[in-house]
Protein backbone atom coordinates (compact mmCIF):
# COMPACT_ATOMS: atom_id res chain seq x y z
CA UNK A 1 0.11 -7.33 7.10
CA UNK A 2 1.03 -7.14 3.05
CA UNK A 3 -3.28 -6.69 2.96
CA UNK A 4 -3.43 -3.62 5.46
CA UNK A 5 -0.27 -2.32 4.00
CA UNK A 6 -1.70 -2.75 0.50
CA UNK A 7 -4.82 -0.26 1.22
CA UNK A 8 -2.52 2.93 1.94
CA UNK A 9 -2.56 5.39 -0.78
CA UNK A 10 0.00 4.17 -4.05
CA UNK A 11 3.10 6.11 -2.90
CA UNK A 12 2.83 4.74 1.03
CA UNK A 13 2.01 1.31 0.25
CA UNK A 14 4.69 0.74 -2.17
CA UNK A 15 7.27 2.15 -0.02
CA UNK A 16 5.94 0.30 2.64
CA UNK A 17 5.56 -3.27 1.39
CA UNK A 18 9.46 -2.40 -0.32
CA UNK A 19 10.71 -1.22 3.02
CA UNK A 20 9.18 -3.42 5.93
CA UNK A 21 7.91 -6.38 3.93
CA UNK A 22 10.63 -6.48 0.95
CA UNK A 23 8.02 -6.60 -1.39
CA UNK A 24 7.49 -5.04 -4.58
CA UNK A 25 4.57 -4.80 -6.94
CA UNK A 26 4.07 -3.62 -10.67
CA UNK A 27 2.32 -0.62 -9.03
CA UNK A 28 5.85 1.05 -8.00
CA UNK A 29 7.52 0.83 -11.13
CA UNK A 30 7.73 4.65 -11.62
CA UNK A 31 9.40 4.61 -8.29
CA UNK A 32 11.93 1.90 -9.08
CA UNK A 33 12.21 3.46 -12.49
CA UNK A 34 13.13 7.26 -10.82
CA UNK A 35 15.59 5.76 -8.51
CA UNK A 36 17.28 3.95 -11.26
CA UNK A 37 17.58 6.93 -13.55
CA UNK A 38 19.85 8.55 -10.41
CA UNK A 39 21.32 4.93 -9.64
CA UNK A 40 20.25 5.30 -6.40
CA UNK A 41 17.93 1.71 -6.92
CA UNK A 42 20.00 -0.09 -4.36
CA UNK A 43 18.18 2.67 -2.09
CA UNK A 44 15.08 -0.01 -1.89
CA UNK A 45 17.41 -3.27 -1.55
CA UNK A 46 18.58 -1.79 1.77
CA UNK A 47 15.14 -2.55 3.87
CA UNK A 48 15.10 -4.35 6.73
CA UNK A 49 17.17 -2.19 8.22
CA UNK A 50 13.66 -1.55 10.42
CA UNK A 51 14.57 -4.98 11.97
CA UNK A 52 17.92 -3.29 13.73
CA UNK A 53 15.80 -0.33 14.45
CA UNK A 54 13.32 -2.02 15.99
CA UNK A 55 15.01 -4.16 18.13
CA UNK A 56 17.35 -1.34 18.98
CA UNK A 57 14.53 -0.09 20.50
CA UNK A 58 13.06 -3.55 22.13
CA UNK A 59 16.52 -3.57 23.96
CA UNK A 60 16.57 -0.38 25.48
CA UNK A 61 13.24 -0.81 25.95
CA UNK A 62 14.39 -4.02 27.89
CA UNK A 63 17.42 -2.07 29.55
CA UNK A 64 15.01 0.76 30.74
CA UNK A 65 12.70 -1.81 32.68
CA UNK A 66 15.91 -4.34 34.02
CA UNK A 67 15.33 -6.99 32.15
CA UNK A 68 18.24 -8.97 32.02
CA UNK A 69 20.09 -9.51 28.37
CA UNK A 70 20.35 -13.28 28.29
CA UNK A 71 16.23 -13.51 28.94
CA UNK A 72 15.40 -10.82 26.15
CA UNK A 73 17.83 -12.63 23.58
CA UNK A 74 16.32 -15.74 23.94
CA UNK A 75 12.99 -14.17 23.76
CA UNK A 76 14.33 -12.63 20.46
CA UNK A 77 15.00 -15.72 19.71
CA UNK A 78 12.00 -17.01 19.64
CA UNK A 79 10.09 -14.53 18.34
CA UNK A 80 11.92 -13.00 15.15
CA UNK A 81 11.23 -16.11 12.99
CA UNK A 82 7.09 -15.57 13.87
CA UNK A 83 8.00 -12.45 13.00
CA UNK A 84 9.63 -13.15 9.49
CA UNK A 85 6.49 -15.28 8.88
CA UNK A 86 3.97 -12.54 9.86
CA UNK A 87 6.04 -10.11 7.70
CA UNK A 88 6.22 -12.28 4.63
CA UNK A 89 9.49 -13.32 4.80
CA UNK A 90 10.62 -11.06 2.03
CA UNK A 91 14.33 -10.89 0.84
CA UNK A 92 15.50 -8.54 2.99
CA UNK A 93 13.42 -8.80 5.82
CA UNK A 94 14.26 -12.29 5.89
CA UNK A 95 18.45 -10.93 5.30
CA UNK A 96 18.13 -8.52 8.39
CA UNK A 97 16.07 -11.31 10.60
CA UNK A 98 18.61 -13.76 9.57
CA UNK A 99 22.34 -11.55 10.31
CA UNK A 100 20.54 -10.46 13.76
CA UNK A 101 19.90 -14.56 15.21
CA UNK A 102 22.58 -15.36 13.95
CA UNK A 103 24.37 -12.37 16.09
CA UNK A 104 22.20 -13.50 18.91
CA UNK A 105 23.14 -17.48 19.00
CA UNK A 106 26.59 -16.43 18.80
CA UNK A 107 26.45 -13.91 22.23
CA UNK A 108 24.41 -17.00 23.87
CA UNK A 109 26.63 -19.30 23.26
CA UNK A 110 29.65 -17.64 23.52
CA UNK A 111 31.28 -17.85 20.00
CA UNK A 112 32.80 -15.42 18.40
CA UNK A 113 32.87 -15.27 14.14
CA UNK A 114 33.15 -11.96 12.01
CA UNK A 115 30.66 -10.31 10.72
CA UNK A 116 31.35 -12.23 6.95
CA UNK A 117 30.94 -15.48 8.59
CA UNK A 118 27.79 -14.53 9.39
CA UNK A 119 26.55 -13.05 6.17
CA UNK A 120 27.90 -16.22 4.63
CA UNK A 121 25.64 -18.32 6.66
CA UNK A 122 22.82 -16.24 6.04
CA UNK A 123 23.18 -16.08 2.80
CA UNK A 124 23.87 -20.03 2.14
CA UNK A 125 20.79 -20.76 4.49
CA UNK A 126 18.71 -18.45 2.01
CA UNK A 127 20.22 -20.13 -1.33
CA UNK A 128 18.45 -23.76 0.17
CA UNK A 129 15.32 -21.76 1.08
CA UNK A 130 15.22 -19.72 -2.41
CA UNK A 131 17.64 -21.47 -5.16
CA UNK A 132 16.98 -18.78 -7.69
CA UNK A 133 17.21 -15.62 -5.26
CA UNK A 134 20.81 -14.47 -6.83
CA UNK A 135 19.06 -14.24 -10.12
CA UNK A 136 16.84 -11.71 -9.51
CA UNK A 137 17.99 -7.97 -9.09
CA UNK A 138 16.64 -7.59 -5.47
CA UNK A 139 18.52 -10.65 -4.40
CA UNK A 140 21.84 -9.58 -5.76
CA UNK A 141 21.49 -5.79 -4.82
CA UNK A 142 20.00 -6.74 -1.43
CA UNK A 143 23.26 -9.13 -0.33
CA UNK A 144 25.58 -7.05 -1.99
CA UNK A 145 24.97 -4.21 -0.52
CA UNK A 146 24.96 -5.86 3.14
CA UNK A 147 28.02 -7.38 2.29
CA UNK A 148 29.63 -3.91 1.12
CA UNK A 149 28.38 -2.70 4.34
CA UNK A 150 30.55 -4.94 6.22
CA UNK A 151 33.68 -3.22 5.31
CA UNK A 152 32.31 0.56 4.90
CA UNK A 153 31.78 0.02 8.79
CA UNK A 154 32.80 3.68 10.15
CA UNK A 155 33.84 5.33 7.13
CA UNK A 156 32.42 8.97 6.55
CA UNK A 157 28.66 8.96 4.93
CA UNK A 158 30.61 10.56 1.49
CA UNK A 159 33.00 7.21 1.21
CA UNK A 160 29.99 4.86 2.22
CA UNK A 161 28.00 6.78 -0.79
CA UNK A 162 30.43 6.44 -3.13
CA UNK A 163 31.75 2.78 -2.44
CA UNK A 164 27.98 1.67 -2.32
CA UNK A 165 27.39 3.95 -5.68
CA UNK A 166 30.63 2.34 -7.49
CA UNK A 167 29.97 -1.27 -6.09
CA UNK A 168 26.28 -1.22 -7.49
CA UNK A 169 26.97 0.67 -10.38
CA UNK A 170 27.88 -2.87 -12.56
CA UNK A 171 24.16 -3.96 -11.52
CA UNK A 172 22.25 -1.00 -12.43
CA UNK A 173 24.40 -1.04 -16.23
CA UNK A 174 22.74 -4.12 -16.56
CA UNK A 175 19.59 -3.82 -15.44
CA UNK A 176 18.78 0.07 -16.62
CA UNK A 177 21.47 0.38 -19.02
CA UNK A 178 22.59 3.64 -17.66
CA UNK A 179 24.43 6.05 -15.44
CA UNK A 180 23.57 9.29 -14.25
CA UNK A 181 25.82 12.26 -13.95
CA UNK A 182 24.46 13.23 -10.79
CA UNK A 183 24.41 9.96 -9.14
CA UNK A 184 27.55 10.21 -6.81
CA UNK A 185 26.29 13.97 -5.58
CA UNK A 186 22.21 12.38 -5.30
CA UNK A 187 24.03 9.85 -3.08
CA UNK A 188 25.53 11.46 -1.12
CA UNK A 189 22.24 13.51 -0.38
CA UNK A 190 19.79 10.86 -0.10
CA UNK A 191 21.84 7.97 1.49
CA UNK A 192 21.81 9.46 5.05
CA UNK A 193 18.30 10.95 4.86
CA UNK A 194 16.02 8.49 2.49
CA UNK A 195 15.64 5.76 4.78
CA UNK A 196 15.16 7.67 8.15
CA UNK A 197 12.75 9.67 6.43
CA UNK A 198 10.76 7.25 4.48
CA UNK A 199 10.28 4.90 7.21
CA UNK A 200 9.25 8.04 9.42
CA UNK A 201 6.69 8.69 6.64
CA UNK A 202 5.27 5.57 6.64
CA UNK A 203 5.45 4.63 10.31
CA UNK A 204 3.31 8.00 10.99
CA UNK A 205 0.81 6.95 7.72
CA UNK A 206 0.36 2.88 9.62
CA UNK A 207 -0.12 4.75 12.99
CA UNK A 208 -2.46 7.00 10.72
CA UNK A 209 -4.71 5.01 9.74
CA UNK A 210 -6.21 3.77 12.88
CA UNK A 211 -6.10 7.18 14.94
CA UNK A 212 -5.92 10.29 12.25
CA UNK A 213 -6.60 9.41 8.66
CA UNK A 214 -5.81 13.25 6.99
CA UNK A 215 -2.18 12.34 8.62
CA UNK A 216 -2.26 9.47 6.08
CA UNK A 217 -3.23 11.95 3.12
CA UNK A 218 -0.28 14.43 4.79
CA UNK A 219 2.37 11.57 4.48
CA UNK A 220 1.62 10.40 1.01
CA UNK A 221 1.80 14.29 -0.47
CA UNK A 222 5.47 14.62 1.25
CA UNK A 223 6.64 11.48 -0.25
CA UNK A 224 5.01 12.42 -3.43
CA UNK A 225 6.93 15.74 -3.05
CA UNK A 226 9.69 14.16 -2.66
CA UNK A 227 9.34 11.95 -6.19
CA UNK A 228 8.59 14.92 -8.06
CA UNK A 229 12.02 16.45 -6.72
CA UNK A 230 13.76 13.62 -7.92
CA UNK A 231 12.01 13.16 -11.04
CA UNK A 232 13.08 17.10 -12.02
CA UNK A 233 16.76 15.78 -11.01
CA UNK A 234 16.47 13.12 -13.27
């Protein structure tokens, strides 16, 4: 998957391997290095959010052709970890795959536990899995943003913005060592639209590549557009 991914034009691939796979090369360091000079960097650390997406879509998928709930959970079951494997079991890919069978075991078997508990267990399962993970910058933005998430739960986009800005600002001082003026007002732009949009990018650029390859070309020059907007910000 990272090898198809990988032969998508700079921009696409990047975004992609950041997005689906949670992996990032040296290649997208202008990216990272952009995003940081708005503060918006914990932009990247929330992928996996294609994993609630996507199985949003399994289950309605599921609903539309009467399948019942309690066979399609336990076929989610099943298959998400194959699926963490096949994807490469980034960060947080493996975050998102994690919170959502953990969500599932609990509706099978009838427990109920908040939605902490649950990033708690995810998160302690990781630590034996990858010892070092909260020592990296992904790792830390990555769970701290899903655990700021928790309690911005149905608060206007503008309060999720700046609560996610002011909780990730400490990070970004000390791993770019600065602050933009326009960060709060960049947030509160590219919060609602950057991940709908960037995943719709490269969803149509994957698709692309097997059935229209100038859609591929079309993709990468919008999200290129898009860098060069945020660049001039910056």
């Amino acid at each position: 998957c990272a090898l198809r991914l990988a032969q998508l034009p700079p921009t696409l691939s990047f975004h992609a391997q950041a997005l689906l796979l949670g992996i990032r090369d040296q290649q997208g360091t202008q990216y990272q290095e952009t995003l940081g000079r708005l503060g918006v960097i914990h932009l990247l650390s929330l992928s996996g959010l294609h994993v609630f997406y996507l199985l949003s879509l399994v289950r309605a998928g599921a609903t539309y052709c009467r399948i019942p709930r309690e066979i399609m959970n336990r076929l989610l079951l099943v298959s998400l970890p194959f699926y963490a494997v096949f994807t490469g079991n980034g960060t947080s890919v493996s975050r998102a795959i994690g919170l959502m069978m953990v969500q599932l075991l609990c509706e099978e078997c009838h427990w109920r536990q908040s939605r902490l508990d649950s990033w708690s267990q995810v998160l302690g399962l990781n630590l034996l899995w990858q010892p070092y993970l909260l020592q990296s910058m992904g790792g830390q933005l990555s769970y701290l943003m899903a655990f700021a998430l928790i309690y911005l739960q149905g608060q206007s986009n503008f309060k999720v913005c700046y609560w996610l800005n002011l909780i990730s600002l400490p990070l970004g001082l000390r791993y770019t060592y600065r602050w933009h003026l326009l960060t709060i007002l960049v947030n509160g732009a590219m919060v609602p639209i950057y991940l709908p949009v960037v995943l719709s990018l490269v969803g149509l650029a994957i698709v692309g590549q097997f059935v229209c390859p100038p859609l591929v070309d079309s993709c990468d020059w919008v999200l290129r557009s898009l860098y060069q907007l945020l660049d001039w910000l910056a």
